[in-house]
N, C-alpha and C. Protein backbone atom coordinates (compact mmCIF):
# COMPACT_ATOMS: atom_id res chain seq x y z
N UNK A 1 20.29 -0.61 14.85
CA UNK A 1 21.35 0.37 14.78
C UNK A 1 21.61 0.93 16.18
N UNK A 2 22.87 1.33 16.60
CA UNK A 2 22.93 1.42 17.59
C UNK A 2 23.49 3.27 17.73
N UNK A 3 22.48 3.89 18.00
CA UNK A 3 22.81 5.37 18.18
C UNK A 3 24.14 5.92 18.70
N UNK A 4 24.01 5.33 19.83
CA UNK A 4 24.92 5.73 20.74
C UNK A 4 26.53 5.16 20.16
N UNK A 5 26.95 4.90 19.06
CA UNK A 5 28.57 4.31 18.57
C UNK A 5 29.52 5.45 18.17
N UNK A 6 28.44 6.57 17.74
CA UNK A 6 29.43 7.55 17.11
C UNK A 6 28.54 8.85 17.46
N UNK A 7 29.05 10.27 17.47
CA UNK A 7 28.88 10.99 17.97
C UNK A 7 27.53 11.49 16.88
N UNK A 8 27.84 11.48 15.24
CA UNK A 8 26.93 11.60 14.13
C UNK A 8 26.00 10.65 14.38
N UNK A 9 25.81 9.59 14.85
CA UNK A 9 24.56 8.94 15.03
C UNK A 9 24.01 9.53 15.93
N UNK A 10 24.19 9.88 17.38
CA UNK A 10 23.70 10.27 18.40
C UNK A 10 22.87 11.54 18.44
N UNK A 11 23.54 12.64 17.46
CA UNK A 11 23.20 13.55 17.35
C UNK A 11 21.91 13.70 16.35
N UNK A 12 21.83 12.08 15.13
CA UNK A 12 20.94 12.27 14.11
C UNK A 12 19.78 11.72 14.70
N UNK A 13 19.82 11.20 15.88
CA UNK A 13 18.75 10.41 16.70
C UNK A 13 18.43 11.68 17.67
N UNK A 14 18.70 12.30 17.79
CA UNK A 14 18.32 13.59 18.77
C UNK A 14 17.55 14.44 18.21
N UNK A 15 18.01 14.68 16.75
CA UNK A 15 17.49 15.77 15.95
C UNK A 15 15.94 14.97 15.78
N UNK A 16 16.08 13.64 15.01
CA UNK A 16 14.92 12.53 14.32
C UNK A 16 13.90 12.91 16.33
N UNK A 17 14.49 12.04 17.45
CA UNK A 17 13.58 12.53 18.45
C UNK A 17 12.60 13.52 18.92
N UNK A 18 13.35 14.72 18.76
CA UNK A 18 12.89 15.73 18.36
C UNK A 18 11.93 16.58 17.42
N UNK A 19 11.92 16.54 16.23
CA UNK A 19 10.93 16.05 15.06
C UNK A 19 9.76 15.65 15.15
N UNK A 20 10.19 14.29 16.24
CA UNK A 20 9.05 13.35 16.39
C UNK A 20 8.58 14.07 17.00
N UNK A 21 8.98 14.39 18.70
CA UNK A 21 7.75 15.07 19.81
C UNK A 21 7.02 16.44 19.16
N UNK A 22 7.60 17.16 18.31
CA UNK A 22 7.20 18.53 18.03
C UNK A 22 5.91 18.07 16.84
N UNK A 23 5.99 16.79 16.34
CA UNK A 23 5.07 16.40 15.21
C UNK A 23 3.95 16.13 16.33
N UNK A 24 4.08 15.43 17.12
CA UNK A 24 2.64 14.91 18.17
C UNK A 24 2.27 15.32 18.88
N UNK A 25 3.07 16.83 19.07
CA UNK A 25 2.16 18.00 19.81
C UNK A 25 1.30 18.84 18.93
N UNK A 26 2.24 19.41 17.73
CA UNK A 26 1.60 19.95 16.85
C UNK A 26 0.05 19.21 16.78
N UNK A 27 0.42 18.25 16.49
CA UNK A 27 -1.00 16.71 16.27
C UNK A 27 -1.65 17.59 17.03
N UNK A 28 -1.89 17.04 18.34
CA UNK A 28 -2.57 17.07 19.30
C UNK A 28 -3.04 18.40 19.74
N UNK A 29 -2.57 19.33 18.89
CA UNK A 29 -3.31 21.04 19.58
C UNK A 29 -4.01 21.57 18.68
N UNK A 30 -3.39 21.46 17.04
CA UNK A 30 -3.41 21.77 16.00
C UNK A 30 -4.41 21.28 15.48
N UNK A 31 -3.88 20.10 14.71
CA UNK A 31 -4.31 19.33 13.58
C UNK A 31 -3.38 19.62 12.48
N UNK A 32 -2.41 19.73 12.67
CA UNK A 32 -1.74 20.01 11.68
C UNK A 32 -0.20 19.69 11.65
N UNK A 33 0.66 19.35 10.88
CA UNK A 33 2.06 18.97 11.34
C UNK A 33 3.00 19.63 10.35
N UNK A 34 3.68 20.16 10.59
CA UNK A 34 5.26 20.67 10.31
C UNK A 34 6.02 19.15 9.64
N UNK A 35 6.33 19.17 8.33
CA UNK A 35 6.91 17.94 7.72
C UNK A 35 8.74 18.23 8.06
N UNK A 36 9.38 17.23 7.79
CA UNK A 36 10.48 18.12 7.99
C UNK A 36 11.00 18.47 6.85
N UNK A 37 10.41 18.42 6.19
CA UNK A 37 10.69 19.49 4.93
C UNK A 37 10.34 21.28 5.26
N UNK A 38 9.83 21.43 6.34
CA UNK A 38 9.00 22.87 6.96
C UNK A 38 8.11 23.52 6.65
N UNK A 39 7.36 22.47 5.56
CA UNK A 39 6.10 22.99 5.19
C UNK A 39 4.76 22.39 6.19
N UNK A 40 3.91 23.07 6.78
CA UNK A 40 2.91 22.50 7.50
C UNK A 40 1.75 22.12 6.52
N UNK A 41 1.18 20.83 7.03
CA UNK A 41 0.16 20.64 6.23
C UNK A 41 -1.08 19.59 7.20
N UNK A 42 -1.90 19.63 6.76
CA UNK A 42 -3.26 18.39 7.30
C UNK A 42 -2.77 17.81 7.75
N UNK A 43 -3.34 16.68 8.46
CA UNK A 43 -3.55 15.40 9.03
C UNK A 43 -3.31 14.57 7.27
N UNK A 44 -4.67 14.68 6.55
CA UNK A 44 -4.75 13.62 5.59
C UNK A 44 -3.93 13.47 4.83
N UNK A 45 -3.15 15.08 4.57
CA UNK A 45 -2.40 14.98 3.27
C UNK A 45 -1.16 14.13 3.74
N UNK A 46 -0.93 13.66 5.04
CA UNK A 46 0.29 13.00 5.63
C UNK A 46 0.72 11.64 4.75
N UNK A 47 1.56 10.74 5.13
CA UNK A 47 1.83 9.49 5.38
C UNK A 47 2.68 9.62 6.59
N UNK A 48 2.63 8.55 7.81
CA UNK A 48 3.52 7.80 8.88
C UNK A 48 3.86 6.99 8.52
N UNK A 49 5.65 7.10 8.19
CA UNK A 49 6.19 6.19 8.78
C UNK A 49 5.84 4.81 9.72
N UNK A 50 5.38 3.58 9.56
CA UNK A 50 5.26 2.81 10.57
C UNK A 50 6.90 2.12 11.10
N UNK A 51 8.15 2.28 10.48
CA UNK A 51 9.00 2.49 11.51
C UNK A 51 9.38 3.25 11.91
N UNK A 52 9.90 4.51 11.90
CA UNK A 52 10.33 5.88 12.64
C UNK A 52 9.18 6.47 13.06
N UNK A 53 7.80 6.81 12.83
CA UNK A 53 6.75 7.34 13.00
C UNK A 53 6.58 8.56 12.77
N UNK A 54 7.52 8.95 11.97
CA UNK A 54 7.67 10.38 11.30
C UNK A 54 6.56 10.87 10.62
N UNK A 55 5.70 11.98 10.66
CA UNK A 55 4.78 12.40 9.03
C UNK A 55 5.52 13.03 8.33
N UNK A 56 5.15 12.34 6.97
CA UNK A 56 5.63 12.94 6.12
C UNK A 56 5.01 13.36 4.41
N UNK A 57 5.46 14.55 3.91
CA UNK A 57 4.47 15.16 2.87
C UNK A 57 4.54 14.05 1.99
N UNK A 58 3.89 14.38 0.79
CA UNK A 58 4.10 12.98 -0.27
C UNK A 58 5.39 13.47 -1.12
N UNK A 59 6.36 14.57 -1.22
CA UNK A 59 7.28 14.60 -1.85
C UNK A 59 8.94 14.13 -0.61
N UNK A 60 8.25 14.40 0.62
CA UNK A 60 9.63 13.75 1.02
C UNK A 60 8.86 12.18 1.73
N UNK A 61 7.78 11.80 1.69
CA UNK A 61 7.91 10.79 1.29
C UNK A 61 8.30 9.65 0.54
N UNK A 62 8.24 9.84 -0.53
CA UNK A 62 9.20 9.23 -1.89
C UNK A 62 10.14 9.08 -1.55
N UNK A 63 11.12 10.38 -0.94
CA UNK A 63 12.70 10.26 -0.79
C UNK A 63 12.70 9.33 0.68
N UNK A 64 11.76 9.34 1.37
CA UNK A 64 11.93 8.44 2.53
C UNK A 64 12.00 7.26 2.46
N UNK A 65 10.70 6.83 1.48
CA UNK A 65 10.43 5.20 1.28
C UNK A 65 11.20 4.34 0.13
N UNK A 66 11.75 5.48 -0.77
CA UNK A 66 12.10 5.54 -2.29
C UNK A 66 11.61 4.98 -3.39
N UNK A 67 12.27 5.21 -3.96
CA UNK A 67 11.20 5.09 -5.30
C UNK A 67 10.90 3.46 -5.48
N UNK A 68 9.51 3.55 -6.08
CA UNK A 68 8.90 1.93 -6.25
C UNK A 68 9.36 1.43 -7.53
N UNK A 69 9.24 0.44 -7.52
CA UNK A 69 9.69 -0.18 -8.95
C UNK A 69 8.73 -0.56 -9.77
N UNK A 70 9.07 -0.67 -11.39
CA UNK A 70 8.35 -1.28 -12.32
C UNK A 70 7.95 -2.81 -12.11
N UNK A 71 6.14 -2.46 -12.59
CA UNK A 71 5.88 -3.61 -11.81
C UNK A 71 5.80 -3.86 -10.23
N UNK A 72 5.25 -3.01 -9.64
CA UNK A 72 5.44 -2.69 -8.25
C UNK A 72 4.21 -3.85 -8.01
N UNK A 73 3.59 -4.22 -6.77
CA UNK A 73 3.01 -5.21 -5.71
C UNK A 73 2.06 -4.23 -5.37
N UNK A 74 0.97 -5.16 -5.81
CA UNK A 74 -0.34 -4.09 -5.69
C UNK A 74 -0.87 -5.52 -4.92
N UNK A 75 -2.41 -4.49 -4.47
CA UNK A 75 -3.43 -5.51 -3.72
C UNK A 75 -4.23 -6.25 -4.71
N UNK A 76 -4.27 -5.76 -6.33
CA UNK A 76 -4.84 -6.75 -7.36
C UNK A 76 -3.62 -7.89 -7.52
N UNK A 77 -2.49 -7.33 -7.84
CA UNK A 77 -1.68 -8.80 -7.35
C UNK A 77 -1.57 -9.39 -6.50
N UNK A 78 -2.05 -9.19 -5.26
CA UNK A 78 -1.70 -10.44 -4.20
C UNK A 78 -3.35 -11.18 -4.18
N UNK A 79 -4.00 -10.65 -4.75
CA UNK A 79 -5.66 -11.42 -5.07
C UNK A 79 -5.28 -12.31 -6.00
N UNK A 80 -4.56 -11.99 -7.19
CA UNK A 80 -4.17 -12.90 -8.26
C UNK A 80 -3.49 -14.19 -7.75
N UNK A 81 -1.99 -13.60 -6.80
CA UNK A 81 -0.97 -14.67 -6.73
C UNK A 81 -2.15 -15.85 -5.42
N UNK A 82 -2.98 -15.36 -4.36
CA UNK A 82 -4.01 -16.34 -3.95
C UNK A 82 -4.92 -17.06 -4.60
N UNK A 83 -5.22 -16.38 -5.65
CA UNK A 83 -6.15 -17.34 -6.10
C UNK A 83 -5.17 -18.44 -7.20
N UNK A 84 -4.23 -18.19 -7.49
CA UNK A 84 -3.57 -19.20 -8.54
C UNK A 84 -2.90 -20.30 -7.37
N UNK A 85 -2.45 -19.83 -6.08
CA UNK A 85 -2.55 -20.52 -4.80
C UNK A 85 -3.73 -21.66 -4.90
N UNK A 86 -4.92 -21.21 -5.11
CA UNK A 86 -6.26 -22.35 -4.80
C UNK A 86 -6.17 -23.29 -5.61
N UNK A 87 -5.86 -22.98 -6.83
CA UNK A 87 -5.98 -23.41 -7.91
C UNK A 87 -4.50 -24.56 -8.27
């Protein structure tokens, strides 16, 4: 995506930038991070983002990653779908 096309992208990449540095200072003094929902919480209770690198609580997580589906891809299924692989 290219930020810089429209003035609303540029600005939503400034705000998201932002976010970010104030999350990895907090990190780093604290232990603690500001979600952007504005509730502060732990380290553990987090999830990161591994593309934006955002933390985030487990309720705006959901809305980040969205909702999983029925029948979702677990680590007992991918043991299953390998071993029917061997076989």
């Amino acid at each position: 995506m290219d930020f810089n096309k429209t003035v609303e992208n540029k600005r939503e990449f400034e705000i998201w930038l932002n976010k970010f540095n104030n999350q990895e200072i907090e990190a780093n003094i604290t232990g603690k991070i500001t979600c952007i929902c504005d509730f502060t919480y732990s380290l553990i209770e987090l999830y990161r983002c591994y593309h934006c690198g955002l933390w985030l609580c487990p309720v705006c997580a959901k809305k980040h990653f969205g909702k999983r589906q029925k029948g979702t891809y677990t680590f007992k299924n991918y043991i299953k779908e390998k071993k029917n692989e061997k076989n």
